[in-house]
Protein backbone atom coordinates (compact mmCIF):
# COMPACT_ATOMS: atom_id res chain seq x y z
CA UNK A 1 84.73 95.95 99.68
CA UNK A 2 82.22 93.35 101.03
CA UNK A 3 79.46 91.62 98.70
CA UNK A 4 77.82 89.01 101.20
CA UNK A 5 74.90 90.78 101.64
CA UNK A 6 73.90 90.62 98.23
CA UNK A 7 72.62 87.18 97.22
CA UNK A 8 73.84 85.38 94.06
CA UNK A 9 71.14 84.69 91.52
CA UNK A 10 73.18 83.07 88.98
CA UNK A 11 70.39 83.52 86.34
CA UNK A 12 70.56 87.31 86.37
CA UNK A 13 73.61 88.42 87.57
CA UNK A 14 76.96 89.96 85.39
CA UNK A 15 80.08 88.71 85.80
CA UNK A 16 83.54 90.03 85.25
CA UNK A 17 86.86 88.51 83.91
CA UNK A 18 89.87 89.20 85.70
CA UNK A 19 93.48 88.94 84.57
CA UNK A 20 95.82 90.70 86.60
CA UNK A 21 94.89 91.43 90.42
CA UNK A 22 91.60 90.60 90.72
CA UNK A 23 93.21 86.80 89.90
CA UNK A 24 94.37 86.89 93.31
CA UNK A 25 90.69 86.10 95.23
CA UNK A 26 92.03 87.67 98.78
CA UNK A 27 92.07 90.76 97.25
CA UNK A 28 88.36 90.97 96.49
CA UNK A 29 85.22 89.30 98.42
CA UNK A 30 83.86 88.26 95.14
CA UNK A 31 82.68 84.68 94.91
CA UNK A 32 80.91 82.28 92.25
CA UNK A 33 84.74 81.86 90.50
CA UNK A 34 85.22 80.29 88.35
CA UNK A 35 88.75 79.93 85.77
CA UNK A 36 88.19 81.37 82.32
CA UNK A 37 89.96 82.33 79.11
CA UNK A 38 89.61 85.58 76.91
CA UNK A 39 90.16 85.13 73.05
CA UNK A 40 91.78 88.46 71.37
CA UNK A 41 93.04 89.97 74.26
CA UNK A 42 96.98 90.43 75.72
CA UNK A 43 98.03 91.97 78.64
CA UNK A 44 100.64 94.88 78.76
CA UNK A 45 102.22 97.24 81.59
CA UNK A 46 100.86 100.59 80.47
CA UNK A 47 100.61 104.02 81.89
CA UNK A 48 98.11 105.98 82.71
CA UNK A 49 98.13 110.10 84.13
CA UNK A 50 95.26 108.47 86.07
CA UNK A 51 97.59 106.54 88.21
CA UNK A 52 101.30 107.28 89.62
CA UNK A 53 102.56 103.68 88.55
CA UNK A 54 102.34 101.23 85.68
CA UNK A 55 99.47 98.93 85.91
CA UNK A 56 98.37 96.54 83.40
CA UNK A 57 95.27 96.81 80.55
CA UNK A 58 94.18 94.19 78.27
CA UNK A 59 94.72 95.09 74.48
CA UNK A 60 93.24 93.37 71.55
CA UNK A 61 95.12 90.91 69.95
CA UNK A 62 93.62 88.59 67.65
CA UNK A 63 96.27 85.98 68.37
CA UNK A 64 96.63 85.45 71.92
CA UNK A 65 94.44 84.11 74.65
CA UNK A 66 94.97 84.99 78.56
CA UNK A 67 94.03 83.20 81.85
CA UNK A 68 92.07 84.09 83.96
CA UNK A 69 89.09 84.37 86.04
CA UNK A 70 85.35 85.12 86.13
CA UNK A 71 83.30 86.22 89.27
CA UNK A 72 79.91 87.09 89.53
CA UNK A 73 78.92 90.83 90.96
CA UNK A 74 75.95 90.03 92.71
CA UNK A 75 72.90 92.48 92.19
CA UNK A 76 74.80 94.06 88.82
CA UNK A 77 76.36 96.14 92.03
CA UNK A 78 78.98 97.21 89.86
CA UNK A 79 80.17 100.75 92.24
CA UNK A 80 82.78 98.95 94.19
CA UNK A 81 84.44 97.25 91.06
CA UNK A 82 84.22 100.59 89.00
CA UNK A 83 85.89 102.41 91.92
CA UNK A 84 88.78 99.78 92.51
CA UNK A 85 89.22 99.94 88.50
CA UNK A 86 88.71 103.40 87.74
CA UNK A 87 91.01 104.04 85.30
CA UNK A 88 89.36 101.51 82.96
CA UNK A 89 86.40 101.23 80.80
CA UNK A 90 84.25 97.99 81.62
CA UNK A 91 84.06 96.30 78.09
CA UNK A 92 81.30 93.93 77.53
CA UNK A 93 83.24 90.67 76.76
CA UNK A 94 80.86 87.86 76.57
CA UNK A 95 81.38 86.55 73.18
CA UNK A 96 85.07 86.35 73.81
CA UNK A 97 85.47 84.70 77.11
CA UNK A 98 85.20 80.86 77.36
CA UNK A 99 84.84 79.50 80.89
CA UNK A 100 82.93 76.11 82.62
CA UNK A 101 80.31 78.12 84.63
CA UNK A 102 77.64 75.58 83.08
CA UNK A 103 75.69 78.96 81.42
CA UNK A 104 75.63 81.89 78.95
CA UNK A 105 76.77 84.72 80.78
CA UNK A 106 77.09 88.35 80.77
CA UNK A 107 80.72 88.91 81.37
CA UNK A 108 82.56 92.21 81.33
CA UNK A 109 86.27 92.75 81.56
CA UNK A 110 87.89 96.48 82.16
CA UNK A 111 90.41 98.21 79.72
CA UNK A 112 92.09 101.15 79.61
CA UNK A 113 90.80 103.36 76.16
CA UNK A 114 93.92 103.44 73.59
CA UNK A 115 93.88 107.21 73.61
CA UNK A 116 94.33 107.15 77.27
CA UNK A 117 97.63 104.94 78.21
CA UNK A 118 101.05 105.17 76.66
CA UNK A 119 104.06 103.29 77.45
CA UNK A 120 105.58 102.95 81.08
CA UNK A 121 108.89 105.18 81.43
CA UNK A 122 111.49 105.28 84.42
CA UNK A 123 109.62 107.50 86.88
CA UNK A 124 106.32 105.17 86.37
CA UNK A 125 107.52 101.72 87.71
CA UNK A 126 105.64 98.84 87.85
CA UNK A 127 105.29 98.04 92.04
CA UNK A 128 106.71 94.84 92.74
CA UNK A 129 103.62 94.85 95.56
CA UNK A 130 101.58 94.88 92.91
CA UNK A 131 103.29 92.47 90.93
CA UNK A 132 104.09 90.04 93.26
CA UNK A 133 99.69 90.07 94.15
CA UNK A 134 99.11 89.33 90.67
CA UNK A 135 101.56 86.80 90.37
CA UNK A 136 100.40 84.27 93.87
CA UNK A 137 97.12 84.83 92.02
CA UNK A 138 98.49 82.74 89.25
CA UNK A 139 100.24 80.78 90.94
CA UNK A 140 97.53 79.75 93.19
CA UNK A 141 94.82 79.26 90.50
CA UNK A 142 97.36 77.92 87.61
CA UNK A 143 100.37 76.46 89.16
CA UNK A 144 103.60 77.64 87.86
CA UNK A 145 103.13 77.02 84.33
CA UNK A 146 100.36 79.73 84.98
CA UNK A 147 102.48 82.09 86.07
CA UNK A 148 104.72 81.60 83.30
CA UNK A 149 101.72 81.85 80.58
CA UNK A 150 101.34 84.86 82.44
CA UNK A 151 104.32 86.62 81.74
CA UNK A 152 104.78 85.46 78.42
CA UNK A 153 101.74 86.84 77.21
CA UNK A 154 102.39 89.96 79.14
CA UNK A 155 103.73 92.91 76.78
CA UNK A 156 106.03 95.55 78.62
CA UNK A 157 108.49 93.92 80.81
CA UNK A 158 111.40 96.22 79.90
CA UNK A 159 109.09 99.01 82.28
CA UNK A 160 111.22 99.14 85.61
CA UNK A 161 109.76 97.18 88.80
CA UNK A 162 110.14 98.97 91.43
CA UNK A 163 111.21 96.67 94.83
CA UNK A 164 109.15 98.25 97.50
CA UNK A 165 108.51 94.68 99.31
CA UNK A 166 109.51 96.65 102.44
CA UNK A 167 107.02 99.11 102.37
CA UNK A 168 104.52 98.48 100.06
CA UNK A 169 102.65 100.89 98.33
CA UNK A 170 99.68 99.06 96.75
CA UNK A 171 96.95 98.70 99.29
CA UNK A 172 96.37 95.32 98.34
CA UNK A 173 99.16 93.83 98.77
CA UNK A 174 100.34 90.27 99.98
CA UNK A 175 102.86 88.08 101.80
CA UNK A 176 104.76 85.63 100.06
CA UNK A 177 106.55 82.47 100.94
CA UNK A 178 110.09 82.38 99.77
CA UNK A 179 109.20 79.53 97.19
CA UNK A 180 107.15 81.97 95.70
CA UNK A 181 109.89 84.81 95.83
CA UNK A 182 112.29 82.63 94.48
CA UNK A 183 110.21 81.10 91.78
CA UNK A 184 108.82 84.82 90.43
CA UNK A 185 112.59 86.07 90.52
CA UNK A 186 113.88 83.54 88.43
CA UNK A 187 110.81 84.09 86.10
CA UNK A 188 111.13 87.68 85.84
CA UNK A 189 114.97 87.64 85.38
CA UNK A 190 113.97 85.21 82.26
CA UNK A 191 111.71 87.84 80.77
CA UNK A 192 114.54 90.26 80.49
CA UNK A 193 112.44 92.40 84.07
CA UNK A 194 115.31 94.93 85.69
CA UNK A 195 113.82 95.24 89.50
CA UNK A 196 115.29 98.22 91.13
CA UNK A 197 115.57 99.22 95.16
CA UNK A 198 114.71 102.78 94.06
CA UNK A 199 114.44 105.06 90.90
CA UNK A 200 117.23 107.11 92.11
C-alpha cells in the first residue's frame, strides 16, 4: 500500500482509529498519527468464516476505553484500507474517539457485524505473527504499560496462539528483539494465553 502521492489536506480528509495492527505504523504508509482513545469500545479475538485465523474486532462496551491510534487517509482513498480490512464494516466513530489532532475530525474505525463473528475455537488460532505485530505497536507507541492496557482490555485470550514465529503466516509480520519476546511472554502467560508449536 503506498499513500505519498496523495497530499494531506487536514481540513477535508477522514481519518481512521486503529487498535490492533494498524497500531504498529510499519505496517501501513499512513501518516498524520496521531495517539487516540475510543469510549464504548473493547477489543476481543473473534472469528470470522471470512478469515482462516482469529483476528480481533472492537465490540461495544459502554465501560471500557482502548488505545490507540488515528491516521488520516488522504483523498477519503479509502480502497486500500477496505481491502486490508475486509472482513469489517468501517463504523463512523467520531463522537466516540478523543485524540490531540488540534480539530474536529471525521474518524472511522472498522468492526466486524455481530451476526458475522463467533468465538475463536482450536482449529482457528490466533497467529502469534500477528500478535506479536500488534503488540511492538503498543509497545512502541505506549511503552509497556500500553501493552499491558492492551491485553487487559482484550476479551478472548483463552483462543489458542498459534507459535508460527518460524514461518510466519501473516504477511505483515515483524522482527522482534528478545526484550520484546520476553516481555510479551511473560504478559501473555499472566493473561491465562496457552501458545502452542502446532494444533496437532
Amino acid at each position: 500500500m503506498h499513500q505519498s502521492a496523495v497530499t494531506f489536506d487536514p481540513m477535508s480528509d477522514p481519518f481512521f482509529f486503529g487498535y490492533g495492527s494498524l497500531v504498529n505504523t510499519a505496517t501501513h504508509d499512513f501518516r498524520n498519527i496521531h495517539s487516540a482513545r475510543a469510549r464504548g469500545w473493547r477489543r476481543a479475538w473473534r472469528h470470522t468464516p471470512l478469515r482462516p485465523v482469529t483476528f480481533l474486532t472492537a465490540v461495544p462496551d459502554t465501560a471500557t476505553t482502548i488505545d490507540g491510534v488515528i491516521a488520516a487517509v488522504p483523498g477519503a482513498d479509502w480502497a486500500a484500507l477496505d481491502e486490508r480490512e475486509h472482513a469489517y464494516d468501517r463504523v463512523a466513530a467520531s463522537a466516540m474517539i478523543d485524540h490531540a489532532a488540534g480539530a474536529a475530525l471525521d474518524i472511522a474505525l472498522y468492526a466486524i457485524p455481530a451476526d458475522r463473528h463467533g468465538p475463536p475455537g482450536e482449529a482457528t488460532p490466533i497467529l502469534m505473527s500477528y500478535l506479536d505485530c500488534v503488540l511492538q505497536g503498543y509497545l512502541r507507541r505506549f511503552g509497556p504499560a500500553g501493552v499491558a492496557q492492551f491485553i487487559a482490555t482484550t476479551d478472548g485470550w483463552s483462543a489458542p496462539i498459534l507459535d508460527d514465529r518460524a514461518a510466519p503466516r501473516y504477511a505483515r509480520h515483524q522482527r522482534l528483539g528478545a526484550e520484546e519476546r520476553a516481555l510479551f511472554g511473560d504478559l501473555l502467560t499472566d493473561a491465562g494465553a496457552r501458545i502452542r508449536r502446532s494444533l496437532a
